[in-house]
N, C-alpha and C. Protein backbone atom coordinates (compact mmCIF):
# COMPACT_ATOMS: atom_id res chain seq x y z
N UNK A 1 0.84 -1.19 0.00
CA UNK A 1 0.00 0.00 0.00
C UNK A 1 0.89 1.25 0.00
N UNK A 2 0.41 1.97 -0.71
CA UNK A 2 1.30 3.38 -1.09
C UNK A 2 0.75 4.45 0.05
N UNK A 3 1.97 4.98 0.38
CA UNK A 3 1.82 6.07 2.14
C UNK A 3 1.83 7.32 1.11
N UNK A 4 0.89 8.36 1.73
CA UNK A 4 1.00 9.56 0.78
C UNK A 4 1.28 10.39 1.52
N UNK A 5 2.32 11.40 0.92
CA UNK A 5 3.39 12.15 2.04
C UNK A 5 2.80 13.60 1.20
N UNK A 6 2.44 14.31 2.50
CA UNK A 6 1.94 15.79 1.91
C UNK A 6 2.84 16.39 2.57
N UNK A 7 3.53 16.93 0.77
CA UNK A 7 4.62 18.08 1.53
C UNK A 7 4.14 19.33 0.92
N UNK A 8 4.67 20.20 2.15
CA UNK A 8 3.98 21.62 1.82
C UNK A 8 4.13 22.73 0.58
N UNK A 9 2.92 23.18 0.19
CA UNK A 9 3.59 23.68 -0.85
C UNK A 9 2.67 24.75 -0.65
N UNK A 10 3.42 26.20 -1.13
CA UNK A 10 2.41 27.44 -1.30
C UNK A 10 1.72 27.56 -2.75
N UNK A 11 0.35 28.11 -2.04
CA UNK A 11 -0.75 27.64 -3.62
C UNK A 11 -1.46 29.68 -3.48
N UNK A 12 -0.69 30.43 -2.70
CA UNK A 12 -1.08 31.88 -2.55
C UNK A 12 -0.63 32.50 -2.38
N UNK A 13 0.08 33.62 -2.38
CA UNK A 13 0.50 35.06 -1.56
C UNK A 13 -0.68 35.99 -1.45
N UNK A 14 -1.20 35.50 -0.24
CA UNK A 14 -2.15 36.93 0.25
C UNK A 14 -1.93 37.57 0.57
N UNK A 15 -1.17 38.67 0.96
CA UNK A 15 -0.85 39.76 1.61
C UNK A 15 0.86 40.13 1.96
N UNK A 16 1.05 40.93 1.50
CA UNK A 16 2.69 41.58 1.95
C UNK A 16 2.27 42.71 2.73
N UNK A 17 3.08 42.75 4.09
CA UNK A 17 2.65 44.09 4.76
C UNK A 17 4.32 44.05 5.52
N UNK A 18 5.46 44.65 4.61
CA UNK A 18 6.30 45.38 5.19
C UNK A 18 7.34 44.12 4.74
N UNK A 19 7.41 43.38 5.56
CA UNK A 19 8.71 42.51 6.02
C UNK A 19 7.75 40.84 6.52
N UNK A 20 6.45 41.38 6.02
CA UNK A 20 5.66 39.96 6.72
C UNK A 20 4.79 39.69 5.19
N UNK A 21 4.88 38.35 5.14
CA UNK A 21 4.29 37.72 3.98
C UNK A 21 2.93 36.60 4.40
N UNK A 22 1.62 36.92 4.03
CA UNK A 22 0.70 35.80 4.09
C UNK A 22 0.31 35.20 3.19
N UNK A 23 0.38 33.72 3.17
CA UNK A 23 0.76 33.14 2.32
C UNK A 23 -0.26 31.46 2.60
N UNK A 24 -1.20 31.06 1.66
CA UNK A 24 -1.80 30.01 1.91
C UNK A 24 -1.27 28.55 1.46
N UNK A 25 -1.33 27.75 2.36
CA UNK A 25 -0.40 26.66 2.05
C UNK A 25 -1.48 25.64 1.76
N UNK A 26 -1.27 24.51 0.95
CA UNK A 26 -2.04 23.34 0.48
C UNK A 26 -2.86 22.40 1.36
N UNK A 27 -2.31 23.14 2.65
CA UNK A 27 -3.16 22.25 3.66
C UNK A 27 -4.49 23.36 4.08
N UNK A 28 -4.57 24.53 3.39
CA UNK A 28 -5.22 25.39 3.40
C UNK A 28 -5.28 26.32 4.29
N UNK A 29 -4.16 26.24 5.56
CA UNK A 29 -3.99 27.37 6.41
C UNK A 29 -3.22 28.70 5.71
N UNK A 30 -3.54 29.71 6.12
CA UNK A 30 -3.30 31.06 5.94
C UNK A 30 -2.12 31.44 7.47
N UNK A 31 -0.98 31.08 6.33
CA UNK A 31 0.33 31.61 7.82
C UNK A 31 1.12 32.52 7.47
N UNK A 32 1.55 32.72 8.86
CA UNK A 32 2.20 34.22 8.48
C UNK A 32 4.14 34.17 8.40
N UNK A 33 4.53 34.55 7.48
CA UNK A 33 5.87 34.70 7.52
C UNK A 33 6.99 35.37 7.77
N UNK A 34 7.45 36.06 8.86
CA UNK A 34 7.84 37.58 9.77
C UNK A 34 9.40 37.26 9.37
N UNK A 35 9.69 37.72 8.01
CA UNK A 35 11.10 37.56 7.31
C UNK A 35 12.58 38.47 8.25
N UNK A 36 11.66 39.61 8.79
CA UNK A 36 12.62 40.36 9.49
C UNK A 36 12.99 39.44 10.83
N UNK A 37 12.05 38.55 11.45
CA UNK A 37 12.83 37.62 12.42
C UNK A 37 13.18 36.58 11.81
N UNK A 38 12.85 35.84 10.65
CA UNK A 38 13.99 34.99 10.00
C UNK A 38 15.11 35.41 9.72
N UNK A 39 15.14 36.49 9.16
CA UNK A 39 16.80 37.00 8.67
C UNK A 39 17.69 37.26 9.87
N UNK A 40 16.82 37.70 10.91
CA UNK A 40 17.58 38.31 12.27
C UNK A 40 17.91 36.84 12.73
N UNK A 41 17.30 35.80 12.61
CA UNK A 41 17.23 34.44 13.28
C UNK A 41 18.57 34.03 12.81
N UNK A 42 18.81 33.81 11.28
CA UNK A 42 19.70 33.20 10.85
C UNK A 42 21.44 34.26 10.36
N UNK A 43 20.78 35.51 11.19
CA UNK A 43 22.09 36.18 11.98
C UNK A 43 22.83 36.26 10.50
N UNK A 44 21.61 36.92 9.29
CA UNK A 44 22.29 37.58 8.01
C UNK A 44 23.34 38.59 8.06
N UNK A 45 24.12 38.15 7.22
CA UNK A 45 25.11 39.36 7.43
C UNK A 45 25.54 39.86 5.81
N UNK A 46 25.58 41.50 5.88
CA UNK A 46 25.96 42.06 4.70
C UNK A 46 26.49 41.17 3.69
N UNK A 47 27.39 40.24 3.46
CA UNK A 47 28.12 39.21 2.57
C UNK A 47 27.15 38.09 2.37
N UNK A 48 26.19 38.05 2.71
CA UNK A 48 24.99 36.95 2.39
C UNK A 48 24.03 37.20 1.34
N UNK A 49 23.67 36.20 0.30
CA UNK A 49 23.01 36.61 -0.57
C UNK A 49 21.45 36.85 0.04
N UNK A 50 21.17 36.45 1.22
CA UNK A 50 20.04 37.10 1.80
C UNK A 50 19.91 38.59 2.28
N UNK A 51 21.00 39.05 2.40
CA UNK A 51 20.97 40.39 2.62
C UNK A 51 20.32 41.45 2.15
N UNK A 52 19.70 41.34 0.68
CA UNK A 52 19.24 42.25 0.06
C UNK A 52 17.72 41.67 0.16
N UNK A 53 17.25 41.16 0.88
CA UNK A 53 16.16 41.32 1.41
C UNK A 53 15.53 41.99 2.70
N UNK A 54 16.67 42.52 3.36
CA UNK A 54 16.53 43.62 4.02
C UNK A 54 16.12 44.99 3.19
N UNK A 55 16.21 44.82 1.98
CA UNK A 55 15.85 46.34 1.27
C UNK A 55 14.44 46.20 1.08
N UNK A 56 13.30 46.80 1.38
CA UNK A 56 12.26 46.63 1.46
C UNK A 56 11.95 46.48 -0.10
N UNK A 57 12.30 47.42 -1.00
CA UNK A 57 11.57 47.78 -2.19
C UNK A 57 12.10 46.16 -3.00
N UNK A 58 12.91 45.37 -2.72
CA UNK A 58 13.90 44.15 -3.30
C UNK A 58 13.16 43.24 -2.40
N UNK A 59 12.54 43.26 -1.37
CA UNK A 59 12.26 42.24 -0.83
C UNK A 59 11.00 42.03 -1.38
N UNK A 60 10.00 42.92 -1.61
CA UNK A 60 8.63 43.01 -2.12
C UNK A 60 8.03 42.79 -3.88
N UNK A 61 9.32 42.34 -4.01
CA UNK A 61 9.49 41.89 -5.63
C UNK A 61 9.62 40.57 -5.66
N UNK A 62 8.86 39.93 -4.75
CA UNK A 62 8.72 37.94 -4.19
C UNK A 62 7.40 37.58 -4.88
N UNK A 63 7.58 36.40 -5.72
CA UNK A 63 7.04 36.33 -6.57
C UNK A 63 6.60 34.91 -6.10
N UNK A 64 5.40 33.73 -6.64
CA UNK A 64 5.32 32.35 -6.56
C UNK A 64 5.46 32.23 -7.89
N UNK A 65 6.69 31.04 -7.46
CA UNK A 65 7.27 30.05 -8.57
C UNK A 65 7.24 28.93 -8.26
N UNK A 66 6.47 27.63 -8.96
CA UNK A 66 6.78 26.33 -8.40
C UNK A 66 6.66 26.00 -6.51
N UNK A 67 5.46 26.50 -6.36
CA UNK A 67 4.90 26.83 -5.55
C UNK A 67 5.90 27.14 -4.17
N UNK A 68 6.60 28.31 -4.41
CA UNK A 68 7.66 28.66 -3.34
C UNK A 68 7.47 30.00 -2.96
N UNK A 69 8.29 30.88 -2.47
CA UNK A 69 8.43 32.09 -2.77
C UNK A 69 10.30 32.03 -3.47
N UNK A 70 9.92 33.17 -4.35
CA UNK A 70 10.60 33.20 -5.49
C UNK A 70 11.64 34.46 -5.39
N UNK A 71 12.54 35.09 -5.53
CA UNK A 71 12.69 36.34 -5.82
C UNK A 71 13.84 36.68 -7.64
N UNK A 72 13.71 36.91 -7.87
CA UNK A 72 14.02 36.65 -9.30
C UNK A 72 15.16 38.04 -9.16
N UNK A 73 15.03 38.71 -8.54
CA UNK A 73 15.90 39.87 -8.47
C UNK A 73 16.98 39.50 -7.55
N UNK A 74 17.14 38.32 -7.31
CA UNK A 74 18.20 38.16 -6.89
C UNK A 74 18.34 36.36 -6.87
N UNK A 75 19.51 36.63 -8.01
CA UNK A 75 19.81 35.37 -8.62
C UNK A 75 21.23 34.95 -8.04
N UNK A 76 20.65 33.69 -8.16
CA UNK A 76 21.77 32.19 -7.57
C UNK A 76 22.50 32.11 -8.82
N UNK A 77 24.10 31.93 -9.10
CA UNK A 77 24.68 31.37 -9.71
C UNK A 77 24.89 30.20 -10.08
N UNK A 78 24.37 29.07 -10.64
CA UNK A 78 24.87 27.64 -10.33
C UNK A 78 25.61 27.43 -11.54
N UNK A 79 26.19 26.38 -11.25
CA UNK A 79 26.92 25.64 -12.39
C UNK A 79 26.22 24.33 -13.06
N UNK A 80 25.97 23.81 -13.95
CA UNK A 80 24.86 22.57 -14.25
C UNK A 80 26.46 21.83 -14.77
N UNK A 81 25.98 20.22 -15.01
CA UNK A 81 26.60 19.32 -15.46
C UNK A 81 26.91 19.12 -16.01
N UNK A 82 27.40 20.14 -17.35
CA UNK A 82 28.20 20.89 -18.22
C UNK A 82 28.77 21.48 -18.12
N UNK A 83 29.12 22.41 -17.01
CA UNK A 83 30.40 23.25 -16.70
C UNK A 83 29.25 24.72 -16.80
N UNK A 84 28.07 25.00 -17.03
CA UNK A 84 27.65 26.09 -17.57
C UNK A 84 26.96 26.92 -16.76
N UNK A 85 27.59 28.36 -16.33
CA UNK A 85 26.87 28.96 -15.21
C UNK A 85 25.50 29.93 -15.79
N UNK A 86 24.36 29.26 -14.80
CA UNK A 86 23.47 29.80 -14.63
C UNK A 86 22.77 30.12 -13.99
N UNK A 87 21.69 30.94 -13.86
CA UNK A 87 20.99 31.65 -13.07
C UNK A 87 19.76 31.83 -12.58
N UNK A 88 19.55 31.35 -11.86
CA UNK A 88 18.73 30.73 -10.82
C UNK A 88 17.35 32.17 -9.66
N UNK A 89 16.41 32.01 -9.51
CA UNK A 89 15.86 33.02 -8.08
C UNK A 89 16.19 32.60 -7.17
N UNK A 90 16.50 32.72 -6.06
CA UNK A 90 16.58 33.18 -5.03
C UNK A 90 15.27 32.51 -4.28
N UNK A 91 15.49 31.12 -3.83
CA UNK A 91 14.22 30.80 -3.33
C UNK A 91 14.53 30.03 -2.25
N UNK A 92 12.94 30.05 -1.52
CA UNK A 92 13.29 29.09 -0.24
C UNK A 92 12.54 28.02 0.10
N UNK A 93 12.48 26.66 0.03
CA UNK A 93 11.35 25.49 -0.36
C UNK A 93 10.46 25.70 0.46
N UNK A 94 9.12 25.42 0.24
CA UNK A 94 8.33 25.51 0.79
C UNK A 94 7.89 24.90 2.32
N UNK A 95 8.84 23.39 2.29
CA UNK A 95 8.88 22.70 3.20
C UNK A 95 9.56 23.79 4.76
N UNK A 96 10.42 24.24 4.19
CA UNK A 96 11.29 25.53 4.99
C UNK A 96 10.27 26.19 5.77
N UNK A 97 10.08 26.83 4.24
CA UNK A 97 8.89 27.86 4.85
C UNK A 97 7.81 27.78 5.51
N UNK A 98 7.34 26.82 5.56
CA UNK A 98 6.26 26.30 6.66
C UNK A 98 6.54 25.93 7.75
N UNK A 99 8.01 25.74 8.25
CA UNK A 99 8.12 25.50 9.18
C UNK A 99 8.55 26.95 9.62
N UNK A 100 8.86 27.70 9.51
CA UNK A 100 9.32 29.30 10.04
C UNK A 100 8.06 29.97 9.91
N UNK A 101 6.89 29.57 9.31
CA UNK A 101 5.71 30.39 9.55
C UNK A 101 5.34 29.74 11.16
N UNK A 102 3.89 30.81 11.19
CA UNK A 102 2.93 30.52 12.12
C UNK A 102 1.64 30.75 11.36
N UNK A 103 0.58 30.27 12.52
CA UNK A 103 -0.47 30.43 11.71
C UNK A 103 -1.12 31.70 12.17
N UNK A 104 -1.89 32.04 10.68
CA UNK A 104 -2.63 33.42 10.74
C UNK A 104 -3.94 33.49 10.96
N UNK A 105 -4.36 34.31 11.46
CA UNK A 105 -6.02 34.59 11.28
C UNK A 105 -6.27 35.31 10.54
N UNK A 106 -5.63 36.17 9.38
CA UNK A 106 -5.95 36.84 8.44
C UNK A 106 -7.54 36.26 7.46
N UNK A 107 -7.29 35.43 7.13
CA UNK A 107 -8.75 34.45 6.22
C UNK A 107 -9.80 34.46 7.00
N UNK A 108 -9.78 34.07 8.80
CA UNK A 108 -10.77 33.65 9.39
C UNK A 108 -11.16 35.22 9.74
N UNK A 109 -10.76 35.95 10.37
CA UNK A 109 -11.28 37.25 10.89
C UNK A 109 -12.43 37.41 10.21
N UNK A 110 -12.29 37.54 8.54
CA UNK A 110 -13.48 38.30 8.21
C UNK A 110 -14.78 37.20 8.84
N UNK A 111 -14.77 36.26 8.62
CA UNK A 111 -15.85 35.11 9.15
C UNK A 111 -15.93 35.22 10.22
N UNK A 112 -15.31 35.34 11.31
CA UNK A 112 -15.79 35.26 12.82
C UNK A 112 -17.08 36.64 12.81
N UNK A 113 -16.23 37.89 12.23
CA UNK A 113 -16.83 38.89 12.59
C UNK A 113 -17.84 38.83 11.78
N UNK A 114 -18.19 38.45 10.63
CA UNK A 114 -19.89 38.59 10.44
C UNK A 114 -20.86 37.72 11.02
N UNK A 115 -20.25 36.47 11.70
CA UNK A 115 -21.09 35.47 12.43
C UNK A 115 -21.06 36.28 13.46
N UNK A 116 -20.42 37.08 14.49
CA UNK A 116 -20.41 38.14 15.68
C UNK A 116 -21.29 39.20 15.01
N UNK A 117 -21.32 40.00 14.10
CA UNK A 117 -21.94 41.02 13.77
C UNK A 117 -23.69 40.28 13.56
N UNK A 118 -23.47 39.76 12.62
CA UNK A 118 -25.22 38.77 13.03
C UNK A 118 -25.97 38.47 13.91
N UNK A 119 -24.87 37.89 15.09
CA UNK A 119 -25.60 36.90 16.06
C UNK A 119 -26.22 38.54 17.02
N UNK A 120 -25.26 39.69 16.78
CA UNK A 120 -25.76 40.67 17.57
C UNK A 120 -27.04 41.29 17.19
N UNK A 121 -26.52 41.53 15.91
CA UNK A 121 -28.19 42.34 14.88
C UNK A 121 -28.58 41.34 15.46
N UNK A 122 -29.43 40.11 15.79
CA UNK A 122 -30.44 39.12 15.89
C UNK A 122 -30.36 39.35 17.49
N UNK A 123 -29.91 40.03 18.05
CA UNK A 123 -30.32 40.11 19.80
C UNK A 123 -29.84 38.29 20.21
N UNK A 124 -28.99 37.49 19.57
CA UNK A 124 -28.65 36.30 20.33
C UNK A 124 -26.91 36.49 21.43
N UNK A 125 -27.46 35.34 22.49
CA UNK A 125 -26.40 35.25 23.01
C UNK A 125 -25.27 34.58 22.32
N UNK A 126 -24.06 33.59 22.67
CA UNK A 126 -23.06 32.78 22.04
C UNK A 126 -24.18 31.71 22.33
N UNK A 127 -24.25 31.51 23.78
CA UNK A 127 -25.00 30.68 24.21
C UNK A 127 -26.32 29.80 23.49
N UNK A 128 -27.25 30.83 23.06
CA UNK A 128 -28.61 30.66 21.98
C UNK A 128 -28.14 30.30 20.78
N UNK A 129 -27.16 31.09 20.45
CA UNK A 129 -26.81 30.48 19.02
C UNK A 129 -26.24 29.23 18.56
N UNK A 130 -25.49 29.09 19.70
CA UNK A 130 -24.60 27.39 19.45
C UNK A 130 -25.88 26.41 19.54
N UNK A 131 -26.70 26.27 21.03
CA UNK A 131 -28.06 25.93 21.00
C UNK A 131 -28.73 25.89 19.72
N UNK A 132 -29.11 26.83 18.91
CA UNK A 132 -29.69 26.56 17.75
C UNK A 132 -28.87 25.56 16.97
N UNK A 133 -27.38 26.25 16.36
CA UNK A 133 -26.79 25.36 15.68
C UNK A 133 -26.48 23.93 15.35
N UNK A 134 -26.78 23.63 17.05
CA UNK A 134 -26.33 22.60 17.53
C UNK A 134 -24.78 22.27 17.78
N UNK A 135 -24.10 23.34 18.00
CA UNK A 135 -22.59 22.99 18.64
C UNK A 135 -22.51 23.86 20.06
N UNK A 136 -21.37 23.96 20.23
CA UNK A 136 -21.37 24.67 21.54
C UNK A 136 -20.87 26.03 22.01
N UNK A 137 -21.34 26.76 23.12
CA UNK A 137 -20.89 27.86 23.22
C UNK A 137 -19.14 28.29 22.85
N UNK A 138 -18.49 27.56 23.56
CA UNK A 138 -17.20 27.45 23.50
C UNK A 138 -16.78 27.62 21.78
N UNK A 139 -17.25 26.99 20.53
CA UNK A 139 -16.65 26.64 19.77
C UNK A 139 -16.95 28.13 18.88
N UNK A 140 -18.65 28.57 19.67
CA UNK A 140 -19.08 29.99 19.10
C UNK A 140 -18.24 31.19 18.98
N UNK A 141 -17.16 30.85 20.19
CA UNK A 141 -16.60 31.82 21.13
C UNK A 141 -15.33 32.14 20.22
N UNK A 142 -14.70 30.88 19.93
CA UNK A 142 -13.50 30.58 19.45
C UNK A 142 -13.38 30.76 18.12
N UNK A 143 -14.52 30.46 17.47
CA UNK A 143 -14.41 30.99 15.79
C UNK A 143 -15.01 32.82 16.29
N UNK A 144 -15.48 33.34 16.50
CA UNK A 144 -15.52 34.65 16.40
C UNK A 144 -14.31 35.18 17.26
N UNK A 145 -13.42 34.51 17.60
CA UNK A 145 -12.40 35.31 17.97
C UNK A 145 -11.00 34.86 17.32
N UNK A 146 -11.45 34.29 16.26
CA UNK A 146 -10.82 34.07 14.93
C UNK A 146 -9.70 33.36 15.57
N UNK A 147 -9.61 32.52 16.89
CA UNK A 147 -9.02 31.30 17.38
C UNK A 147 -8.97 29.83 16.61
N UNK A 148 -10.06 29.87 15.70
CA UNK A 148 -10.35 28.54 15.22
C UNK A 148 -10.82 28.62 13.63
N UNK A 149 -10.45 27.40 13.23
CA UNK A 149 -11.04 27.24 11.77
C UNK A 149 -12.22 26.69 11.93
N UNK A 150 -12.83 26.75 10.45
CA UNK A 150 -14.17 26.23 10.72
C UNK A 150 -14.56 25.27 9.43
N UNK A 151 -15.11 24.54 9.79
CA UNK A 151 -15.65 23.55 8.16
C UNK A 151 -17.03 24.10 7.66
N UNK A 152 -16.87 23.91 6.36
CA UNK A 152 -18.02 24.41 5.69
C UNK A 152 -19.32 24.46 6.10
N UNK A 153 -19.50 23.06 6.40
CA UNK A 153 -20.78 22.68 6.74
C UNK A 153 -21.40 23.61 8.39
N UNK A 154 -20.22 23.25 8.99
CA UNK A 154 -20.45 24.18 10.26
C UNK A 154 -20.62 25.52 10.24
N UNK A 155 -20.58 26.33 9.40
CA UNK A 155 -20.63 27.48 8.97
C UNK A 155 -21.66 27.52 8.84
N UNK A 156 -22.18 26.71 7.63
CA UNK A 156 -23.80 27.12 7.15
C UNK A 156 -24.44 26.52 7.70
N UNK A 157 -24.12 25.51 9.12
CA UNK A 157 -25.38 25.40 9.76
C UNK A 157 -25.52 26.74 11.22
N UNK A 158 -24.44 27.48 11.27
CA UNK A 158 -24.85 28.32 12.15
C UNK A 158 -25.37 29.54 11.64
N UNK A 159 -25.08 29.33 9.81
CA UNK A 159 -25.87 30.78 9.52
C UNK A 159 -27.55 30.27 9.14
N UNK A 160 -27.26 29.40 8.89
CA UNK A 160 -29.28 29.10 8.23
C UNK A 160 -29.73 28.69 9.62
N UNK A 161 -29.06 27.18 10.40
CA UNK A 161 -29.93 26.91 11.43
C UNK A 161 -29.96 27.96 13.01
N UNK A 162 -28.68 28.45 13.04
CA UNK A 162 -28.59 29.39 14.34
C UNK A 162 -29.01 30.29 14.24
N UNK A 163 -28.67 31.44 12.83
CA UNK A 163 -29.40 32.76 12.66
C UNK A 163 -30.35 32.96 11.71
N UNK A 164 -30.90 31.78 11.02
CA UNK A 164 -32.14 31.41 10.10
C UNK A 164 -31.70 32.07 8.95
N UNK A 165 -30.80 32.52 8.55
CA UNK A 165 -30.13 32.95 7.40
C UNK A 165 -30.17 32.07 6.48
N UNK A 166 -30.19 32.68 5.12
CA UNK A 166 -29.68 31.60 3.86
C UNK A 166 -27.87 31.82 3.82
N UNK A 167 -27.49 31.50 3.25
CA UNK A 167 -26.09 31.30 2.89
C UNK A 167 -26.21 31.20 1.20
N UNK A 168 -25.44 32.09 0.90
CA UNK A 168 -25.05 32.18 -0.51
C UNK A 168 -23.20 32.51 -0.52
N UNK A 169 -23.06 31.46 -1.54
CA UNK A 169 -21.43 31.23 -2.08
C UNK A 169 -21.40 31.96 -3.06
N UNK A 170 -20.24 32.81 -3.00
CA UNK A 170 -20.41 33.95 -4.32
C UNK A 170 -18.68 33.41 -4.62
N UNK A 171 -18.34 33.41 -5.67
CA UNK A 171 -16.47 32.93 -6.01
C UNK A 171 -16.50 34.49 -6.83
N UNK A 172 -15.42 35.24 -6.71
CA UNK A 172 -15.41 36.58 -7.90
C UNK A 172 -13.97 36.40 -8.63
């Protein structure tokens, strides 16, 4: 029997804000990547080809390639098995990179807060609403405080069955 090994791969860049990259990985979490404590971590120094990712305007030119982050503005020299030098981005495997992330709540926020903004317009407690849903206060608590992920189905049973809402999927 064949073992299936999921290795990580980035399938997004959502968001650049400075020196921090969010970025969705195949297991579908939304994590965050704080490059200014990686570089500080691995104690870059001027003579490193990581260095010029301290330049903000060079660092923000990170691109997905082969589901990595990429930087093309700053190329690797290699030599191939011909003697022939070429030139390469500047990348870091994804496997890496998932392990130097953390996870984000960037994706979930907006969802907690319209299930919080609802349950209020409707005058419900956490309490009433999990009750309706049929899950529990606790789990009410934890997705609107964008602590927790949530599965589909659980979603739309707390918007149709908890706040009698329809649910409509819009993709743009």
């Amino acid at each position: 029997m064949r073992k299936t090994i999921k290795i990580p791969r980035i399938l997004k860049i959502e968001k650049i804000e400075g020196f921090k990259i969010y970025v969705m990985f195949n297991n579908g979490e939304t994590r965050l990547l704080d490059f200014k404590k990686i570089l500080d971590d691995w104690n870059v120094q001027k003579t490193d080809i990581e260095f010029k990712l301290y330049n903000e305007l060079e660092f923000k030119k990170v691109k997905l390639i082969n589901q990595t982050l990429s930087w093309e503005n700053i190329p690797i020299r290699l030599i191939d098995e011909n003697g022939n030098e070429l030139d390469y981005p500047y990348e870091i495997g994804a496997d890496v990179l998932f392990k130097l992330s953390q996870f984000s709540d960037l994706a979930l926020k907006k969802y907690g807060d319209i299930i919080r903004k609802e349950r209020i317009k409707a005058g419900l407690t956490q309490e009433e609403l999990a009750h309706r849903a049929g899950i529990t206060r606790f789990y009410i608590s934890r997705f609107e405080n964008n602590k927790s992920d949530i599965k589909l189905s659980t979603f739309r049973r707390i918007i149709e069955s908890g706040l009698g809402k329809k649910m409509k999927l819009k993709i743009e």
